[in-house]
N, C-alpha and C. Protein backbone atom coordinates (compact mmCIF):
# COMPACT_ATOMS: atom_id res chain seq x y z
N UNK A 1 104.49 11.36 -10.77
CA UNK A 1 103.83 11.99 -11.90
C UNK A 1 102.55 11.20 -12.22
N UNK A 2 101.20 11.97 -12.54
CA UNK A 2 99.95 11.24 -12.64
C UNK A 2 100.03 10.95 -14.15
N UNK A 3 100.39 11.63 -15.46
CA UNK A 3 100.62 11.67 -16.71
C UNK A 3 100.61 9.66 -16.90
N UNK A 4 99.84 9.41 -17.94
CA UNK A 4 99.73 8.14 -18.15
C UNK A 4 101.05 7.51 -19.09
N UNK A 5 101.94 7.12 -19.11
CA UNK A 5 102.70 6.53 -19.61
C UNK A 5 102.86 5.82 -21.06
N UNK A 6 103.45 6.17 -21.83
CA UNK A 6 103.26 5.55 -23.23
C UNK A 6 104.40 4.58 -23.48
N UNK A 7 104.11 3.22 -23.63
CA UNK A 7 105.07 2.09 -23.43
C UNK A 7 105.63 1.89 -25.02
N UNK A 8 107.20 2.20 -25.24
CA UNK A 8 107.47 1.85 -26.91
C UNK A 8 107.99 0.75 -27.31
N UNK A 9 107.69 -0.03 -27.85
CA UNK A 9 108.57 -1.02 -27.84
C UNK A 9 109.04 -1.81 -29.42
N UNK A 10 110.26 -1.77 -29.51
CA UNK A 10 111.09 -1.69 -31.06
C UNK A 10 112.35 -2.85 -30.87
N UNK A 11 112.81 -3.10 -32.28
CA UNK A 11 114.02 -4.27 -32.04
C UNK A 11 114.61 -3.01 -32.80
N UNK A 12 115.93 -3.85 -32.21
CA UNK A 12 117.51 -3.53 -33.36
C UNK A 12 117.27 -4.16 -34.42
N UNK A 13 117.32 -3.22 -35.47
CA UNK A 13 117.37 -3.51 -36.96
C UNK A 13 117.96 -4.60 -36.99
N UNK A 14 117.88 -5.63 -37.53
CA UNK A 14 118.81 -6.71 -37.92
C UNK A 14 119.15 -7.97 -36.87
N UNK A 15 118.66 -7.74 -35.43
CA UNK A 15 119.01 -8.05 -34.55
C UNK A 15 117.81 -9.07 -33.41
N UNK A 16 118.05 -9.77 -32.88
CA UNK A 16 116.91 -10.30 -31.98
C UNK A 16 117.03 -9.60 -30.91
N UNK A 17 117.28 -8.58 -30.55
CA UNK A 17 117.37 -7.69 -29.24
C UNK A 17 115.73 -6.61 -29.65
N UNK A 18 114.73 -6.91 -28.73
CA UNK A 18 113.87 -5.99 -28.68
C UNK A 18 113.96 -5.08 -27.07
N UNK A 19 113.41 -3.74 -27.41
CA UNK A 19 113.82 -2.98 -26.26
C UNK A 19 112.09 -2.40 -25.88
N UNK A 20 112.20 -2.33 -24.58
CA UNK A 20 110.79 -1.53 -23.86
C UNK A 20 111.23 -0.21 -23.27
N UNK A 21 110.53 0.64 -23.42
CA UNK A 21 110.92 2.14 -22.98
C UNK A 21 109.74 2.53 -22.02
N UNK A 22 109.42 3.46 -22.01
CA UNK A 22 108.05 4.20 -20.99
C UNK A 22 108.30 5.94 -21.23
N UNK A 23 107.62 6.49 -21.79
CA UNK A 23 107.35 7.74 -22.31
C UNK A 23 106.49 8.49 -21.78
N UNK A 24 106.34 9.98 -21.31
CA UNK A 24 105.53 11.10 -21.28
C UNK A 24 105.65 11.85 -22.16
N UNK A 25 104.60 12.67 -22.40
CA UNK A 25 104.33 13.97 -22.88
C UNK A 25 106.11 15.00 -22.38
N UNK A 26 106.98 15.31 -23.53
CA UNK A 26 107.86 16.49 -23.31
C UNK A 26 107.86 17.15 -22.49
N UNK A 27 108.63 17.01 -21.60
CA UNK A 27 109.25 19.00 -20.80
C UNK A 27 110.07 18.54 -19.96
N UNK A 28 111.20 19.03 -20.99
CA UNK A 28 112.61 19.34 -20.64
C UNK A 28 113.06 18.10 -20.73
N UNK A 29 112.67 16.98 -20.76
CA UNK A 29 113.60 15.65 -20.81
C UNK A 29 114.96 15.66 -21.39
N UNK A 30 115.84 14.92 -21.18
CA UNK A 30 117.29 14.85 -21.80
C UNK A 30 116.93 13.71 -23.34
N UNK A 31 116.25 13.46 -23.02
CA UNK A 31 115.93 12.07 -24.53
C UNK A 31 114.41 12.54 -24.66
N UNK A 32 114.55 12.97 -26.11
CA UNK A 32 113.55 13.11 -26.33
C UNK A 32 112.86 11.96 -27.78
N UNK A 33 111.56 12.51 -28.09
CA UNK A 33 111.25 11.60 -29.63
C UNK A 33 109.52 11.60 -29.39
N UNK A 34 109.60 11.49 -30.79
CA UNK A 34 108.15 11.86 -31.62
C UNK A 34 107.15 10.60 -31.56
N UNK A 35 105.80 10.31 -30.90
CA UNK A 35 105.41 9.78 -30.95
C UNK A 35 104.21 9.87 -31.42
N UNK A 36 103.63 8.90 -32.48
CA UNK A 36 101.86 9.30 -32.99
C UNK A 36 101.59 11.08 -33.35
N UNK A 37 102.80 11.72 -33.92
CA UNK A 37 103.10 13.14 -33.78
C UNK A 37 103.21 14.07 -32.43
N UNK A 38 103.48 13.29 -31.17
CA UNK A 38 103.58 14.22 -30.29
C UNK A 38 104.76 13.70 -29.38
N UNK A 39 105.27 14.66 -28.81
CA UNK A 39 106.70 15.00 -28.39
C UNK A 39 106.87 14.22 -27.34
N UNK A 40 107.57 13.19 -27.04
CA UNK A 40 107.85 12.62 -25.73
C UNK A 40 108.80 12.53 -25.19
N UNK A 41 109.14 12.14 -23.75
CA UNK A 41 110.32 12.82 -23.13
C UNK A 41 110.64 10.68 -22.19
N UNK A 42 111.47 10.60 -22.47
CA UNK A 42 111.62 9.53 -21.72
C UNK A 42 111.66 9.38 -20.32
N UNK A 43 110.82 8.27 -19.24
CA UNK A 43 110.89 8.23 -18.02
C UNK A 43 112.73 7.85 -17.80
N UNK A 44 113.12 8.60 -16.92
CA UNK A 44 114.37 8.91 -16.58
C UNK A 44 115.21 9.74 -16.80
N UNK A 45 114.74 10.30 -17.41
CA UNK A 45 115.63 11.37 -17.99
C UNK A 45 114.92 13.34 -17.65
N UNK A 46 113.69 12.96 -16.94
CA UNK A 46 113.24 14.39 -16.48
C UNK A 46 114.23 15.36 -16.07
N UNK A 47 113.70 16.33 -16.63
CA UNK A 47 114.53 17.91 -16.00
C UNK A 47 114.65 17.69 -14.79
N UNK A 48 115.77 18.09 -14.13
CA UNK A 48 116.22 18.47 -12.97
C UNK A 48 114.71 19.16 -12.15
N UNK A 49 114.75 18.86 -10.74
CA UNK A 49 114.06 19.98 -10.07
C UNK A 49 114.81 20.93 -9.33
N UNK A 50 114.00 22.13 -9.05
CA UNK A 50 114.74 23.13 -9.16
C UNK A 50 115.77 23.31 -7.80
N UNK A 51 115.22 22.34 -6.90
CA UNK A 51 115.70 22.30 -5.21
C UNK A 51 117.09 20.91 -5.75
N UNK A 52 117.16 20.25 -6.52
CA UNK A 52 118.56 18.94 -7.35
C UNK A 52 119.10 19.96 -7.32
N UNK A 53 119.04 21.03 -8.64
CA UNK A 53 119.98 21.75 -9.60
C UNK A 53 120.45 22.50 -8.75
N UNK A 54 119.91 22.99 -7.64
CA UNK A 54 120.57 23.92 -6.63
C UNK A 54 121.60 23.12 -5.69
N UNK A 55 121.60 21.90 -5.94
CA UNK A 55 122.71 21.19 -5.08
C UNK A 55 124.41 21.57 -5.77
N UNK A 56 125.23 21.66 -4.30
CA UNK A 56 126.80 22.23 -5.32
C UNK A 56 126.96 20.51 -6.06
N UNK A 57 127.53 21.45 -7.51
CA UNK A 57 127.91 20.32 -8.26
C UNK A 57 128.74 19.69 -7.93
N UNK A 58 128.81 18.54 -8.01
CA UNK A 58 129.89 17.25 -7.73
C UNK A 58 130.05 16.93 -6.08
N UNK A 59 128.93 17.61 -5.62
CA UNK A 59 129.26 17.33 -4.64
C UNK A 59 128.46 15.84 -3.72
N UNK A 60 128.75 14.91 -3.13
CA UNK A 60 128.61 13.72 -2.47
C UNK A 60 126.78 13.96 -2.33
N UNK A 61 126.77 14.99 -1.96
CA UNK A 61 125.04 15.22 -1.62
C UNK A 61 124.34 15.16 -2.93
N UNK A 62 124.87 15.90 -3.47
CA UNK A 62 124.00 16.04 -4.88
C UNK A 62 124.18 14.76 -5.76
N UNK A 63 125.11 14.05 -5.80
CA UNK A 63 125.63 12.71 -6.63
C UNK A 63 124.13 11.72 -6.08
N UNK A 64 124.19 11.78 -4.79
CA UNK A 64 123.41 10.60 -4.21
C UNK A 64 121.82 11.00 -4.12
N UNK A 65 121.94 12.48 -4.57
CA UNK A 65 119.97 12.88 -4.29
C UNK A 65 120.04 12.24 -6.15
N UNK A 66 120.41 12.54 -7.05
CA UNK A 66 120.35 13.11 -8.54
C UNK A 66 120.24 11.21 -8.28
N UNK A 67 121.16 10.13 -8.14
CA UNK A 67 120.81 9.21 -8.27
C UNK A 67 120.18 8.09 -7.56
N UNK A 68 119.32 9.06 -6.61
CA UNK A 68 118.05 8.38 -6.04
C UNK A 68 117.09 9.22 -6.78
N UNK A 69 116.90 10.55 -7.26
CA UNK A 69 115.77 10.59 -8.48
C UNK A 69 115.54 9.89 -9.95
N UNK A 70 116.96 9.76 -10.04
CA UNK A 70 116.49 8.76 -11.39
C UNK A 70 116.13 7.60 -11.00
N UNK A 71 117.20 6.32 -10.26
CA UNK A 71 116.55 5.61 -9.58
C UNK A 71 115.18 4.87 -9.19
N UNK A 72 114.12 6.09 -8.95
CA UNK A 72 113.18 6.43 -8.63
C UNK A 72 112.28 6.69 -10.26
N UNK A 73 112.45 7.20 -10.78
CA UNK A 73 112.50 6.91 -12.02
C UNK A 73 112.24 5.77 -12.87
N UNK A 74 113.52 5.08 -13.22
CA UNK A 74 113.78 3.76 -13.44
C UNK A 74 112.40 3.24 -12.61
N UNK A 75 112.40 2.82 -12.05
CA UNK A 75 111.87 2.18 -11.14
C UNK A 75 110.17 2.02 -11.45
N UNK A 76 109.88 3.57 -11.98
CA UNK A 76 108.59 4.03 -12.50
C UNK A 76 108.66 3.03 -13.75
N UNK A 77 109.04 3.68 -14.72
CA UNK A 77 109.43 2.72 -15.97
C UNK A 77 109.09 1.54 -16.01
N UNK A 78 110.37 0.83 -15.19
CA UNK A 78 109.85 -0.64 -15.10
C UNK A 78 108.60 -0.89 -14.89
N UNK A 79 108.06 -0.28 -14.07
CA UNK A 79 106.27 -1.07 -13.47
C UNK A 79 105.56 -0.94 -14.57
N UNK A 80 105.80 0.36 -15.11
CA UNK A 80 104.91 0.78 -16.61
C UNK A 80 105.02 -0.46 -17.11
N UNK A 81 106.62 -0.83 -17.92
CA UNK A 81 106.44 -1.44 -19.20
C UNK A 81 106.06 -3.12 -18.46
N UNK A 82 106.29 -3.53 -17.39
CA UNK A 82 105.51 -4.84 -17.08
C UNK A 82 104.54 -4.68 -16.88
N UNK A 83 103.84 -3.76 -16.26
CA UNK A 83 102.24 -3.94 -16.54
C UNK A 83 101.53 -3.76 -17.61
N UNK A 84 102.13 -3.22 -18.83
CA UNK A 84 101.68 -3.45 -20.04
C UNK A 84 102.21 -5.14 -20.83
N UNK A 85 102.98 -5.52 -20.43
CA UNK A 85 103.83 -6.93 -20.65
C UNK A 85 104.34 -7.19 -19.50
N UNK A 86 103.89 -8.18 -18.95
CA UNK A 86 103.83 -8.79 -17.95
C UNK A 86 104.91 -9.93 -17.63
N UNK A 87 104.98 -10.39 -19.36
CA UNK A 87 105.92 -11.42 -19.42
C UNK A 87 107.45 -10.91 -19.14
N UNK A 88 108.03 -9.66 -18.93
CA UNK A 88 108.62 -9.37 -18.65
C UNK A 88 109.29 -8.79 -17.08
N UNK A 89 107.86 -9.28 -15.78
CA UNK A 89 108.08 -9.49 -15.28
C UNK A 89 108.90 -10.28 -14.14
N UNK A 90 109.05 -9.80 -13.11
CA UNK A 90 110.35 -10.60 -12.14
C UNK A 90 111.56 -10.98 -12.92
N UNK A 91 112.03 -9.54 -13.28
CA UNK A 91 113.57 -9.91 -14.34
C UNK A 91 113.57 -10.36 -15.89
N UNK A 92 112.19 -10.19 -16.38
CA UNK A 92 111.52 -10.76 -17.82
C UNK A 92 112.70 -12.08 -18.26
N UNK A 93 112.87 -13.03 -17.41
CA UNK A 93 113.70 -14.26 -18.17
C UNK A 93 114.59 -14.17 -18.07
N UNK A 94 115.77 -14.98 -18.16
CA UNK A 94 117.17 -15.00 -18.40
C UNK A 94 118.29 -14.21 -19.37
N UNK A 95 116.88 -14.01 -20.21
CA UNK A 95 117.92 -13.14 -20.98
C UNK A 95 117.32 -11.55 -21.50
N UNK A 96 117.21 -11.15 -20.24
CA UNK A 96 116.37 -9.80 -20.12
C UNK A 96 117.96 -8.81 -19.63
N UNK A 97 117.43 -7.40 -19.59
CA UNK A 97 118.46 -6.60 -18.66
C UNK A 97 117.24 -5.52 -18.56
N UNK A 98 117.99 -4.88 -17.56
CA UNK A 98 117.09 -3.73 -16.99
C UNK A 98 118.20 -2.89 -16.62
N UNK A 99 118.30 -1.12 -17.43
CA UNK A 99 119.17 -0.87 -17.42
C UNK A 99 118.57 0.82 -17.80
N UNK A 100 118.91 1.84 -16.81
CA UNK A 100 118.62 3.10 -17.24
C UNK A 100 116.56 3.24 -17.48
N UNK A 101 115.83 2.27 -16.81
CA UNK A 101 114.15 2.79 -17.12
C UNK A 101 114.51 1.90 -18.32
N UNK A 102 114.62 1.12 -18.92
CA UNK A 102 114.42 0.43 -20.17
C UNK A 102 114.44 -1.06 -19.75
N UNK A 103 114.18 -1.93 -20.85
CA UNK A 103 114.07 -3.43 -20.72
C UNK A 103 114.65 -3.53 -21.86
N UNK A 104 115.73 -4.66 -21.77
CA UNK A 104 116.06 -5.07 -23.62
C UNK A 104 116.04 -7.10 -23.58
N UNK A 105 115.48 -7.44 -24.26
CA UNK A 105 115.62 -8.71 -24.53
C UNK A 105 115.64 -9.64 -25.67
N UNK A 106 115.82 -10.73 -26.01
CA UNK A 106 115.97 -11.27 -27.16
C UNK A 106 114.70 -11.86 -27.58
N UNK A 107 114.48 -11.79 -28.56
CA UNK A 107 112.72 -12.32 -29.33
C UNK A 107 113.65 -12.82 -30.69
N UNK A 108 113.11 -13.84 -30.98
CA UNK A 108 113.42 -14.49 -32.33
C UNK A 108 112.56 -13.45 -33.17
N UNK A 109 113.05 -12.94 -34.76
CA UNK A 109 112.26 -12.56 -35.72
C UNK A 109 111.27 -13.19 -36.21
């Protein structure tokens, strides 16, 4: 996707856990949310394409295409939110995770 990426990045209320996301412009995403008033769709979570959705469900083929597109995905994400924060590069530290296209780590308040 050429669409430029919108990097969010928020803590848990109350919490030293801050999280990095990577956002497009809406359509069809499974997670969606409002940004600067406009609709965004989270990297990983894109609509199906239409040649996936035609795979039989549950089946071994379709399990392993569906999770090499997200995958693939993820993958997007990550580069986004380290090349906007860098410091979160090569595993952002010890006490980073990378999990679903997101980054979560601990920052003192």
């Amino acid at each position: 996707m050429t669409t430029a990426l919108t990097i969010d990045r928020g803590r848990i209320y109350g919490t030293d856990t801050v999280y990095y996301s990577a956002w497009e412009p809406y359509d069809g995403h499974s997670t969606q949310k409002t940004i600067d008033g406009v609709s965004m769709g989270r990297v990983g979570t894109r609509r199906l394409s239409e040649t996936l959705d035609a795979l039989q469900a549950l089946s071994s083929e379709r399990l392993a295409a569906v999770g090499f597109w997200h995958e693939t995905q993820y993958e997007e994400a990550y580069a986004a939110i380290v090349n906007e924060y860098p410091s979160l590069g090569m595993n952002g530290g010890l006490n980073s995770k990378r999990d679903m296209g997101e980054i979560r780590t601990t920052e003192p308040e």
